[in-house]
PDB file of N, CA and C in Angstrom:
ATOM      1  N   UNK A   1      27.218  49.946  10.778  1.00  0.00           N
ATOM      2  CA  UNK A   1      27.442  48.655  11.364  1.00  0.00           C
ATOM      3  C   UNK A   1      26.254  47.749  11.036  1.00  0.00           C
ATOM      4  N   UNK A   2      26.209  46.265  10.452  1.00  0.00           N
ATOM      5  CA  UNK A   2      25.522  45.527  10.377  1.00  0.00           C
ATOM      6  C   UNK A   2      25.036  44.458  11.514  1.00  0.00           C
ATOM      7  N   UNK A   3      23.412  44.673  11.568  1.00  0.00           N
ATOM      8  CA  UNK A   3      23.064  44.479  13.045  1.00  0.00           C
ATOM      9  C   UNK A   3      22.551  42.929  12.549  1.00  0.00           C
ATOM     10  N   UNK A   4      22.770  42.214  13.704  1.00  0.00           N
ATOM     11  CA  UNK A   4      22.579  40.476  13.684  1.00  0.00           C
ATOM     12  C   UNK A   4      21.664  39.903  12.607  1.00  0.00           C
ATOM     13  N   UNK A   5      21.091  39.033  11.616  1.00  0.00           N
ATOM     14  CA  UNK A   5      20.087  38.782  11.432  1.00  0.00           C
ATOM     15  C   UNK A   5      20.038  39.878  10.279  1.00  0.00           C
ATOM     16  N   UNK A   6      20.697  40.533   9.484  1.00  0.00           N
ATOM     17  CA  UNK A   6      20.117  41.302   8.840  1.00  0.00           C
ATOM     18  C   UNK A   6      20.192  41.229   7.308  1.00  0.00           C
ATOM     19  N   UNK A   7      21.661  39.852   7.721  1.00  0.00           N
ATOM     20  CA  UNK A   7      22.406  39.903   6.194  1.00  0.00           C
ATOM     21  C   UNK A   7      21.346  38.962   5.280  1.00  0.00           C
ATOM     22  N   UNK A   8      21.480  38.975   4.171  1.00  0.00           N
ATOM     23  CA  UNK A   8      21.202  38.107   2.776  1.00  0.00           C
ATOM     24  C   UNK A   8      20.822  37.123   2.859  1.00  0.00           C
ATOM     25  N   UNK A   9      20.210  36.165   2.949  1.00  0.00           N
ATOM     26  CA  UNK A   9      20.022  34.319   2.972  1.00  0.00           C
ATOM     27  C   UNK A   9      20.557  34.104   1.293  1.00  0.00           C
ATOM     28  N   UNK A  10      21.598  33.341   1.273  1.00  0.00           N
ATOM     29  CA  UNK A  10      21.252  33.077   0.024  1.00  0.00           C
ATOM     30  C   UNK A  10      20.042  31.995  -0.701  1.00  0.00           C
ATOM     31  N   UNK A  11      19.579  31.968  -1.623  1.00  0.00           N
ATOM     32  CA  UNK A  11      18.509  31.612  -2.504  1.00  0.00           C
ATOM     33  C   UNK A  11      19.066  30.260  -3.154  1.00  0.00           C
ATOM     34  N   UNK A  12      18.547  29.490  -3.663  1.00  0.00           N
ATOM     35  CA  UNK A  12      18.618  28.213  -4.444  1.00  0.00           C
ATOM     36  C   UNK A  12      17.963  28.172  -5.568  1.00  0.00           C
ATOM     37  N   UNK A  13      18.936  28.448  -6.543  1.00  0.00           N
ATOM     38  CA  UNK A  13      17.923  28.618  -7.923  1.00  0.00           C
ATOM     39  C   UNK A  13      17.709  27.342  -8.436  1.00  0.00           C
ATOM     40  N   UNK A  14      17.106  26.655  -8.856  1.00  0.00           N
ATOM     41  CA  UNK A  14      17.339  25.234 -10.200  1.00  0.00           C
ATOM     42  C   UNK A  14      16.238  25.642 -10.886  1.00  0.00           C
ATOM     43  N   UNK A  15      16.644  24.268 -12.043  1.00  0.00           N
ATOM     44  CA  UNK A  15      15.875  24.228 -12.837  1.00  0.00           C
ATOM     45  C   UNK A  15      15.387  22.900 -12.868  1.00  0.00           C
ATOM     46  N   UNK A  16      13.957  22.612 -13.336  1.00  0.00           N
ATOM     47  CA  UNK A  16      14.265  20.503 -13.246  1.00  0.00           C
ATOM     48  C   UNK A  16      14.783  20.186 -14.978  1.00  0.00           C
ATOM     49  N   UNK A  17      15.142  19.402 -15.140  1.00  0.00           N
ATOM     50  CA  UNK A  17      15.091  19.140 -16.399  1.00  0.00           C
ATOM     51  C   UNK A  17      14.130  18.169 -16.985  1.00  0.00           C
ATOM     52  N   UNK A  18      13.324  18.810 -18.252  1.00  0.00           N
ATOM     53  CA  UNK A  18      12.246  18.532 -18.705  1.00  0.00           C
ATOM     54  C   UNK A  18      12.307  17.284 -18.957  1.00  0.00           C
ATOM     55  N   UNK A  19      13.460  16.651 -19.482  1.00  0.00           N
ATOM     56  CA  UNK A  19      13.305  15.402 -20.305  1.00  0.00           C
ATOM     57  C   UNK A  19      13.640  14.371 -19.048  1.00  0.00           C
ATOM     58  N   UNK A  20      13.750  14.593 -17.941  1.00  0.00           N
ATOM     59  CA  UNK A  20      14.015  14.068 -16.967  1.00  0.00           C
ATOM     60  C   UNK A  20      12.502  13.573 -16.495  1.00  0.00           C
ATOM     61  N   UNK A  21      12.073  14.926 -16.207  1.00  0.00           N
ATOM     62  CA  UNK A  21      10.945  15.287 -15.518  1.00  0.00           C
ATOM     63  C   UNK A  21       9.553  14.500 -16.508  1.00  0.00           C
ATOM     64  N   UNK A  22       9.596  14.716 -17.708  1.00  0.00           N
ATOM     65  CA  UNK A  22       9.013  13.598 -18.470  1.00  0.00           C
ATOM     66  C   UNK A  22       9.026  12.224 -18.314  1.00  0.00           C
ATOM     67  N   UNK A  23      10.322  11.972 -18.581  1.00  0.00           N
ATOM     68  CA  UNK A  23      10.222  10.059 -17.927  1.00  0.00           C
ATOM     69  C   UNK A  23      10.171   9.652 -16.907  1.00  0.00           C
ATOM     70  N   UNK A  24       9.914  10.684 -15.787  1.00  0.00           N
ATOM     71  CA  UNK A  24       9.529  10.515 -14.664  1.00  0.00           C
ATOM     72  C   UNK A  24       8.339  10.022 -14.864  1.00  0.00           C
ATOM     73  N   UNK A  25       7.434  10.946 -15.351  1.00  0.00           N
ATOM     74  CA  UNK A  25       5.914  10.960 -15.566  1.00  0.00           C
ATOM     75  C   UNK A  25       5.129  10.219 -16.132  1.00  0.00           C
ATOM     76  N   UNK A  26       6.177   9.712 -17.324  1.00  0.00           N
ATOM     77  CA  UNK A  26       5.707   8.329 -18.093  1.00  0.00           C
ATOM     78  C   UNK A  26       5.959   7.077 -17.077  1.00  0.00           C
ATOM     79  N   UNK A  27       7.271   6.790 -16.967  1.00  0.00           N
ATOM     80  CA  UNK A  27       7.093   5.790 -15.706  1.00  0.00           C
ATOM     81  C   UNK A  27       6.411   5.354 -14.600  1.00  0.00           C
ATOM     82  N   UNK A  28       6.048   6.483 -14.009  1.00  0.00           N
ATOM     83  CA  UNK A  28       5.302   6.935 -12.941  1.00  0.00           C
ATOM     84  C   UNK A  28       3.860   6.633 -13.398  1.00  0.00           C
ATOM     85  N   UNK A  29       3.657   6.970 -14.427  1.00  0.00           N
ATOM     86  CA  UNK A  29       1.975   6.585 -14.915  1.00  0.00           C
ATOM     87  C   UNK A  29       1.804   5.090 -15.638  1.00  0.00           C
ATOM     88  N   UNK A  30       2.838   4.704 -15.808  1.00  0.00           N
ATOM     89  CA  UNK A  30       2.667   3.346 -16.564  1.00  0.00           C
ATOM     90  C   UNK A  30       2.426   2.422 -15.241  1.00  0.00           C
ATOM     91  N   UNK A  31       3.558   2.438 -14.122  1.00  0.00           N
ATOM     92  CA  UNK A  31       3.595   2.015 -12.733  1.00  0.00           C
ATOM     93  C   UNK A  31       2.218   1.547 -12.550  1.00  0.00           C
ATOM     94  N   UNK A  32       1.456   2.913 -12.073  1.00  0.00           N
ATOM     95  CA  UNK A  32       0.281   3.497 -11.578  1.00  0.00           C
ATOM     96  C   UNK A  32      -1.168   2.617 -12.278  1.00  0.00           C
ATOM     97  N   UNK A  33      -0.341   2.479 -13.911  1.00  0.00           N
ATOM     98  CA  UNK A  33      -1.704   1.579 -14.675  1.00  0.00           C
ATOM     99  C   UNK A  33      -1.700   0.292 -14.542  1.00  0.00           C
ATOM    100  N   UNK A  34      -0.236   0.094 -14.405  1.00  0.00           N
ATOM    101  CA  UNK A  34       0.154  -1.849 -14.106  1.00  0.00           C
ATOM    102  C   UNK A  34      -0.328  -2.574 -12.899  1.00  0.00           C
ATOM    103  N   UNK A  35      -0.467  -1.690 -11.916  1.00  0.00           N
ATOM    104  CA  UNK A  35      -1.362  -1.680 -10.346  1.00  0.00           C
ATOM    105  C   UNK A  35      -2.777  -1.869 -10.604  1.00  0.00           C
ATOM    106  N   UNK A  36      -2.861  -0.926 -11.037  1.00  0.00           N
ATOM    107  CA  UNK A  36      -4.909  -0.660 -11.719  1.00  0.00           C
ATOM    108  C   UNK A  36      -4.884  -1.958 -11.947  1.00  0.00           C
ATOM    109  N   UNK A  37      -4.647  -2.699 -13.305  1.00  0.00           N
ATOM    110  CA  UNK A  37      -4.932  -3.482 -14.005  1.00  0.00           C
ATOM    111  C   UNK A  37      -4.674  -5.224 -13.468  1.00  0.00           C
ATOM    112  N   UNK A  38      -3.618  -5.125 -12.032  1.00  0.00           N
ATOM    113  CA  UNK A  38      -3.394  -6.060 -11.758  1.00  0.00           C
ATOM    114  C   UNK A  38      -4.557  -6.431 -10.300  1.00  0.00           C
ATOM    115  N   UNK A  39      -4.727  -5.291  -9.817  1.00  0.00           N
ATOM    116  CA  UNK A  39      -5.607  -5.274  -8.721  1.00  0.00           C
ATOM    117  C   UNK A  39      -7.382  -5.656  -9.590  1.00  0.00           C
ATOM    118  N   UNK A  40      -7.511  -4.954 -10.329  1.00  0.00           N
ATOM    119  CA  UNK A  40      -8.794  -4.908 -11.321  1.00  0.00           C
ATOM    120  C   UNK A  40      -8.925  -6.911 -11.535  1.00  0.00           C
ATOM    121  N   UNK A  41      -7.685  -7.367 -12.021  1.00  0.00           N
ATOM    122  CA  UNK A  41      -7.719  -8.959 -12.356  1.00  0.00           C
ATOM    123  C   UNK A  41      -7.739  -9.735 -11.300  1.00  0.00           C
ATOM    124  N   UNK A  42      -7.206  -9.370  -9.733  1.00  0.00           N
ATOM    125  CA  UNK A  42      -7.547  -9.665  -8.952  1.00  0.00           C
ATOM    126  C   UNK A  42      -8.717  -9.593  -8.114  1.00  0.00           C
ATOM    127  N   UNK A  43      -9.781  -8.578  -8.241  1.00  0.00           N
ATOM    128  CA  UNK A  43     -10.942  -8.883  -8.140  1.00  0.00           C
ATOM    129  C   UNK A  43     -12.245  -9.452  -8.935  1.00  0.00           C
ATOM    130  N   UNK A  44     -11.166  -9.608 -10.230  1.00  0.00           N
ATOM    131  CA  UNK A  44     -11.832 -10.508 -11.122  1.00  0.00           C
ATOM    132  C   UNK A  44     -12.165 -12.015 -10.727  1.00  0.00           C
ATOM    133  N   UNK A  45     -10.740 -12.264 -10.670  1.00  0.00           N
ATOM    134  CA  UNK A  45     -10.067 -13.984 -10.108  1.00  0.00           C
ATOM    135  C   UNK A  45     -11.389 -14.087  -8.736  1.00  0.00           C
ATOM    136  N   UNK A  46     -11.427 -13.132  -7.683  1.00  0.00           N
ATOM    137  CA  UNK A  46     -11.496 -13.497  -6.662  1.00  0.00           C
ATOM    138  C   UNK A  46     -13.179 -13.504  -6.567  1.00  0.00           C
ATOM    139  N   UNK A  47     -13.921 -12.763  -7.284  1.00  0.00           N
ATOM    140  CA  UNK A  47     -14.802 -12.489  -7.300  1.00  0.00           C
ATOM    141  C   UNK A  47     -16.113 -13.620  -7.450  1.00  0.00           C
ATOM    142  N   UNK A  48     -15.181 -14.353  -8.047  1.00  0.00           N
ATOM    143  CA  UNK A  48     -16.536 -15.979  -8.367  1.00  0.00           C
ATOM    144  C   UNK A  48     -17.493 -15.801  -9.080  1.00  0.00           C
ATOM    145  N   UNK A  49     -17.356 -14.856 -10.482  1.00  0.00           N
ATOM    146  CA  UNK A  49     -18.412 -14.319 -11.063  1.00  0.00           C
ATOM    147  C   UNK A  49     -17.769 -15.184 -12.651  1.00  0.00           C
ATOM    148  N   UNK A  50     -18.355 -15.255 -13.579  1.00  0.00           N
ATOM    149  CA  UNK A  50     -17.881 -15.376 -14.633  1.00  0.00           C
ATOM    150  C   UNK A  50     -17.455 -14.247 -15.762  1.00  0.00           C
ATOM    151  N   UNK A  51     -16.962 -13.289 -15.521  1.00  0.00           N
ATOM    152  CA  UNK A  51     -16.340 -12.673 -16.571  1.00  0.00           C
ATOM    153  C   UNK A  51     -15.481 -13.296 -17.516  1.00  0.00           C
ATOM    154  N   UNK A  52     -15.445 -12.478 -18.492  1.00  0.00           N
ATOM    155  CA  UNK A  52     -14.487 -13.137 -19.471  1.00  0.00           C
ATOM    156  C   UNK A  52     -12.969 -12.920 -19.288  1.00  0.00           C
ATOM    157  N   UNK A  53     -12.816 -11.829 -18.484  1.00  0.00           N
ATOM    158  CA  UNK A  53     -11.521 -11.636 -18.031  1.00  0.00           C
ATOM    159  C   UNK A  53     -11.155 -12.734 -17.139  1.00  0.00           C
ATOM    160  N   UNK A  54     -12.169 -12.792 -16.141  1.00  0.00           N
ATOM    161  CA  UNK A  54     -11.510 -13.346 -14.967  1.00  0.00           C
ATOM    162  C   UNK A  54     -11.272 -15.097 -15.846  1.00  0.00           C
ATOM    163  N   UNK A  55     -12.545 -15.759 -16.535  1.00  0.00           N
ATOM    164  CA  UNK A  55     -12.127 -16.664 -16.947  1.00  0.00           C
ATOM    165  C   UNK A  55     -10.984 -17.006 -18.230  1.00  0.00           C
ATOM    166  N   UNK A  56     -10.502 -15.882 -18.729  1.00  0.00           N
ATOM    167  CA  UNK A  56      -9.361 -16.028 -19.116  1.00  0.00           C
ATOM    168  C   UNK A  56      -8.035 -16.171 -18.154  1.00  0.00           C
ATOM    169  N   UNK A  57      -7.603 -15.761 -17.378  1.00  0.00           N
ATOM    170  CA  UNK A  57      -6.822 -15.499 -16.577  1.00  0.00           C
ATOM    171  C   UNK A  57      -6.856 -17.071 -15.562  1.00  0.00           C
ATOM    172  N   UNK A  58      -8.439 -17.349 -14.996  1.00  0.00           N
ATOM    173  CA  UNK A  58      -8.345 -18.715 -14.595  1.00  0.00           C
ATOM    174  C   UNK A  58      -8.127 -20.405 -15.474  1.00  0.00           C
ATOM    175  N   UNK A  59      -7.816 -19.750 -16.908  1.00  0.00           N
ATOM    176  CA  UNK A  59      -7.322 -20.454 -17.915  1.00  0.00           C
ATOM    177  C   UNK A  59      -5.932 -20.692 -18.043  1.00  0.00           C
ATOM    178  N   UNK A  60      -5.734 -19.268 -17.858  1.00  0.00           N
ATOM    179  CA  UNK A  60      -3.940 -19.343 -18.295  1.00  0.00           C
ATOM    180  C   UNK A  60      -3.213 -19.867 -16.620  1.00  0.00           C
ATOM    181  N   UNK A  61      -3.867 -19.154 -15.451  1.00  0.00           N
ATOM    182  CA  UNK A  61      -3.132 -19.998 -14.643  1.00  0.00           C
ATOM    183  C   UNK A  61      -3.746 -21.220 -13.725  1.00  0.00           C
ATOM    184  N   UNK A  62      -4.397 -21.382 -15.003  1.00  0.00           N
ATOM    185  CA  UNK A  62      -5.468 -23.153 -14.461  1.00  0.00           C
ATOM    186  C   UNK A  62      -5.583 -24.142 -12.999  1.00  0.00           C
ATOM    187  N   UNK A  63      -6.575 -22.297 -12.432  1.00  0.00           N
ATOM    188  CA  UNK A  63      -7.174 -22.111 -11.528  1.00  0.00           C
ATOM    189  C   UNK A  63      -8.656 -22.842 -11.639  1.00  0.00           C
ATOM    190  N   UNK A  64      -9.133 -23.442 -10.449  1.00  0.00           N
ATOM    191  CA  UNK A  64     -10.296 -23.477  -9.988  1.00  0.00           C
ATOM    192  C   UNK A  64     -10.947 -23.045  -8.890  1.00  0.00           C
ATOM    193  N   UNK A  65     -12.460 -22.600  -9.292  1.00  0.00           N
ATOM    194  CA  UNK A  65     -13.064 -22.030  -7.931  1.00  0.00           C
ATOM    195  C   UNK A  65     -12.475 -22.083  -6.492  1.00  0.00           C
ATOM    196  N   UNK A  66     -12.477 -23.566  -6.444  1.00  0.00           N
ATOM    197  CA  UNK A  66     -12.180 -24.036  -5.017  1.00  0.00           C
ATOM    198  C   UNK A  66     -11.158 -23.457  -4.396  1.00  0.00           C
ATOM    199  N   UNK A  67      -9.658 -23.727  -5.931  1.00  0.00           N
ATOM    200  CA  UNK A  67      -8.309 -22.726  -4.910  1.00  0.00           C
ATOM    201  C   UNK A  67      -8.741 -21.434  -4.388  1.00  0.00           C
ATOM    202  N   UNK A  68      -9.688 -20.630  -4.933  1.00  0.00           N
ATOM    203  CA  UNK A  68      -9.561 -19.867  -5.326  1.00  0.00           C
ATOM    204  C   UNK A  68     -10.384 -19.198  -3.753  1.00  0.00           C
ATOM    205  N   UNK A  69     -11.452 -20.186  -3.473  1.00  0.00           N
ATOM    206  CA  UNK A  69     -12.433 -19.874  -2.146  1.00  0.00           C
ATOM    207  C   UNK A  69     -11.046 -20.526  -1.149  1.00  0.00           C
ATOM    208  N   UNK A  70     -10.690 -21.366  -1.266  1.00  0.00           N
ATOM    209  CA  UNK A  70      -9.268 -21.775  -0.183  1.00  0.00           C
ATOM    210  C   UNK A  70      -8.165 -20.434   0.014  1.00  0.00           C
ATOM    211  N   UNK A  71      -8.045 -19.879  -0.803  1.00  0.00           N
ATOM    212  CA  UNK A  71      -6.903 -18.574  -0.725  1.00  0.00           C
ATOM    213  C   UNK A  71      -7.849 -18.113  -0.004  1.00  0.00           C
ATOM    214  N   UNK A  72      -9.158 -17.321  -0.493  1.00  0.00           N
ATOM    215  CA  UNK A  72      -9.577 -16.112   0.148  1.00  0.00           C
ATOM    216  C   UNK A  72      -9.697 -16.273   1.441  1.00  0.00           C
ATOM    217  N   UNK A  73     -10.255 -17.993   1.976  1.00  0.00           N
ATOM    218  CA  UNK A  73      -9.979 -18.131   3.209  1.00  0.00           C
ATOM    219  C   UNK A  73      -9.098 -17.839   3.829  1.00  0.00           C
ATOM    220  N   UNK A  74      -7.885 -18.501   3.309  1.00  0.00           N
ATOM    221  CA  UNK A  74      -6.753 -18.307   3.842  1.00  0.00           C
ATOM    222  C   UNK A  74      -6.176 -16.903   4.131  1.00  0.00           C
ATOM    223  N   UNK A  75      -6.516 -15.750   3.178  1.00  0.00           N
ATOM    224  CA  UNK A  75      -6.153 -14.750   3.437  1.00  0.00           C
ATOM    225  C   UNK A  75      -6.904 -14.184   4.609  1.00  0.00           C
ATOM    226  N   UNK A  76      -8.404 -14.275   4.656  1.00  0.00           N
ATOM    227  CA  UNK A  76      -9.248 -13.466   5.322  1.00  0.00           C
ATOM    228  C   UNK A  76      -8.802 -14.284   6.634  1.00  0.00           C
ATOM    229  N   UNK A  77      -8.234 -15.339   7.136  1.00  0.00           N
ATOM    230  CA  UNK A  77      -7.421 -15.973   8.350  1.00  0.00           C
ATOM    231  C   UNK A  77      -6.203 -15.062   8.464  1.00  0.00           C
ATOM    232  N   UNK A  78      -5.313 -14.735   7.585  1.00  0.00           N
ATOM    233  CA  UNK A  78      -4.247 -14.309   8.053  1.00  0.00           C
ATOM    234  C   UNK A  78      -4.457 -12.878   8.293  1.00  0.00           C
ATOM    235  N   UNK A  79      -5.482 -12.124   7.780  1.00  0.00           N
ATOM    236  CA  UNK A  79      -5.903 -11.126   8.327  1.00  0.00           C
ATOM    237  C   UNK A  79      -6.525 -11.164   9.409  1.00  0.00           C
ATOM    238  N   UNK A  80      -7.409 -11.815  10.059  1.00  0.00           N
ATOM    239  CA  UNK A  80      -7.743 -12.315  11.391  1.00  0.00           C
ATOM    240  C   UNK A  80      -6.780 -12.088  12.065  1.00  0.00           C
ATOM    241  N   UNK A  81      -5.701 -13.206  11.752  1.00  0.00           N
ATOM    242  CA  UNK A  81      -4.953 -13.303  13.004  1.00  0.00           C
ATOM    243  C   UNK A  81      -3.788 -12.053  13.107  1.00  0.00           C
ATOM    244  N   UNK A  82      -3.418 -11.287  11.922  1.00  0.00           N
ATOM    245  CA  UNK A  82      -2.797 -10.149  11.996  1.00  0.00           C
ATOM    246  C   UNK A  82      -3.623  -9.197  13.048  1.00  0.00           C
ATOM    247  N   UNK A  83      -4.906  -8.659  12.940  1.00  0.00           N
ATOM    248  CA  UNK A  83      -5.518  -7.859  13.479  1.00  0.00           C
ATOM    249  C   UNK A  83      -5.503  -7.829  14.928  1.00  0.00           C
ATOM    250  N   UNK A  84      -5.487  -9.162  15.404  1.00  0.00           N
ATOM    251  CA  UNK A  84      -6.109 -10.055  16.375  1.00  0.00           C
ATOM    252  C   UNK A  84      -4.553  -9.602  17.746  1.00  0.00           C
ATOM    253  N   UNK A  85      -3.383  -9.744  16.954  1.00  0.00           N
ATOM    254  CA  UNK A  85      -2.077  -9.698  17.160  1.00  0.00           C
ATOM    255  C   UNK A  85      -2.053  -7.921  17.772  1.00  0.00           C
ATOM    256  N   UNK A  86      -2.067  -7.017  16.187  1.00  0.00           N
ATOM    257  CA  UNK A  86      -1.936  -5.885  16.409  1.00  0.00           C
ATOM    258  C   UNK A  86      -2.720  -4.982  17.244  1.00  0.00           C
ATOM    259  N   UNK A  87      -4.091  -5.414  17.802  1.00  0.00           N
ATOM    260  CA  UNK A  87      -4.661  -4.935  19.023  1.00  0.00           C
ATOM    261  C   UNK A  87      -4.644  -5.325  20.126  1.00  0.00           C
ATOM    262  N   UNK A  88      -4.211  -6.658  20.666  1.00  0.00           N
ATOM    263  CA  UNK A  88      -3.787  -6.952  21.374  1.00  0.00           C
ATOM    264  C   UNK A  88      -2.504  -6.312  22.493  1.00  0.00           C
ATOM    265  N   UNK A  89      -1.636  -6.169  21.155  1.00  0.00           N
ATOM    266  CA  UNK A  89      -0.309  -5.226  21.539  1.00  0.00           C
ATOM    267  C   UNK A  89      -0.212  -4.092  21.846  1.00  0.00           C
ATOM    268  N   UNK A  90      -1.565  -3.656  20.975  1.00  0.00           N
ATOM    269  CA  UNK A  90      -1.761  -2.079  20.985  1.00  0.00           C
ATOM    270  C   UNK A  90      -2.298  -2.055  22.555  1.00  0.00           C
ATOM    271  N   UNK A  91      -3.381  -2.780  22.890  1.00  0.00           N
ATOM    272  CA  UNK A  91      -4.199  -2.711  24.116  1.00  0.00           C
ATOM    273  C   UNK A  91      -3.031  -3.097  25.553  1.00  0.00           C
ATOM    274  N   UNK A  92      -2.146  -3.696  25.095  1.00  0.00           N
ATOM    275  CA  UNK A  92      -1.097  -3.966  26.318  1.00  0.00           C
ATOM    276  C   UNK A  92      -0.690  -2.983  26.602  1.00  0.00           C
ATOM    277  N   UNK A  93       0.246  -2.334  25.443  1.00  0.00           N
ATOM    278  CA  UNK A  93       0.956  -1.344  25.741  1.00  0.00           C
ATOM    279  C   UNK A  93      -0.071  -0.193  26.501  1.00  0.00           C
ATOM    280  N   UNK A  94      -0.894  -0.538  26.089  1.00  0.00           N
ATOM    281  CA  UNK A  94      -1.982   1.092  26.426  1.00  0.00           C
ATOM    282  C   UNK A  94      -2.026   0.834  28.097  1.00  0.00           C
ATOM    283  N   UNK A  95      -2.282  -0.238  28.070  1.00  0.00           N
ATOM    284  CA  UNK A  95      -2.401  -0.626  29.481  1.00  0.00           C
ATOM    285  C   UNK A  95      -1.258  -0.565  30.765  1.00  0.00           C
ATOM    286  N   UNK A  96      -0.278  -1.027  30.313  1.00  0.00           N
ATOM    287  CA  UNK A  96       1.011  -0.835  30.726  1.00  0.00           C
ATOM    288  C   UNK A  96       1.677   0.587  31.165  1.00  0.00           C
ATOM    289  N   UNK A  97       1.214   1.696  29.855  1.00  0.00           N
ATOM    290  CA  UNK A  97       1.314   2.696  30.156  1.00  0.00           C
ATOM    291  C   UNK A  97       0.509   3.382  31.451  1.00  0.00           C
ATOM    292  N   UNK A  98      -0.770   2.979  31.555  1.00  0.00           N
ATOM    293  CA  UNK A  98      -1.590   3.693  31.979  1.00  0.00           C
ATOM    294  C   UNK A  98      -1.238   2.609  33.932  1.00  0.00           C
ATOM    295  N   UNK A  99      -0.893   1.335  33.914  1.00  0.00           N
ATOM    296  CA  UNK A  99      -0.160   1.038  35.348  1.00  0.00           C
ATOM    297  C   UNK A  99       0.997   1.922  35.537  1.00  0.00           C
ATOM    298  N   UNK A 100       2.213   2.292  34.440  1.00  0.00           N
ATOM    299  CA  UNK A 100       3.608   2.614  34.904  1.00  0.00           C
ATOM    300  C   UNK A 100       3.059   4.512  35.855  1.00  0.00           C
ATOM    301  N   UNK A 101       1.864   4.780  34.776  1.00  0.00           N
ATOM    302  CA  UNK A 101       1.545   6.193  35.433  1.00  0.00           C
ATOM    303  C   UNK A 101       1.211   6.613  36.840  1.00  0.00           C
ATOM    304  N   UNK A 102       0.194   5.656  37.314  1.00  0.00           N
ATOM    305  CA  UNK A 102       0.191   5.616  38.431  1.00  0.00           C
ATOM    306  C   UNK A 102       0.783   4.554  39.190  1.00  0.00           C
ATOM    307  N   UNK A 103       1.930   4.015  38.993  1.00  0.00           N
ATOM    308  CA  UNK A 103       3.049   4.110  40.200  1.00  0.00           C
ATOM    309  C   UNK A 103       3.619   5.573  40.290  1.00  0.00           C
ATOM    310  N   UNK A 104       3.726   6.335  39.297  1.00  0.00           N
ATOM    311  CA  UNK A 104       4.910   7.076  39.516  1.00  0.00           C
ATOM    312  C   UNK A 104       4.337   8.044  40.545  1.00  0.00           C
TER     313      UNK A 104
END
């Protein structure tokens, strides 16, 4: 007699397929370099230094310093006020929790 728990699991064999699994890898790494290279030009742009990169790039999209200190403002504001938001909420809720506890 076969006792509970004793039988077989069956198994899952595959295989991947290589040529699959390749253009995965190429894609996946080209992705990976187009990021590099776009983040890399963005601390070029942002940087206020004169490279030759960055002043190529503030050529082709005929940028000046100034936009350029106006964005970062602008960003380093909307990060402000993101932060400003998300602890706030965080600190309510914390708080809220910690009144609903002792009512109960």
């Amino acid at each position: 007699m076969v006792k509970s728990g004793q039988r077989q699991h069956p198994t899952v064999k595959s295989t991947l397929n290589f040529f699959n699994e390749c253009v995965l890898f190429i894609l996946s790494g080209t992705l990976w370099l187009y990021c590099l290279i776009s983040v890399f030009i963005l601390f070029a742009l942002f940087s206020l230094q004169d490279f030759e990169v960055a002043q190529f790039f503030r050529i082709i999209f005929n940028l000046e310093k100034r936009e350029l200190v106006r964005t970062m403002i602008g960003l380093l504001a909307a990060v402000g006020v993101i932060t400003v938001y998300l602890l706030s909420t965080f600190s309510l809720t914390k708080w809220r929790q910690r009144r609903y506890e002792t009512m109960d």
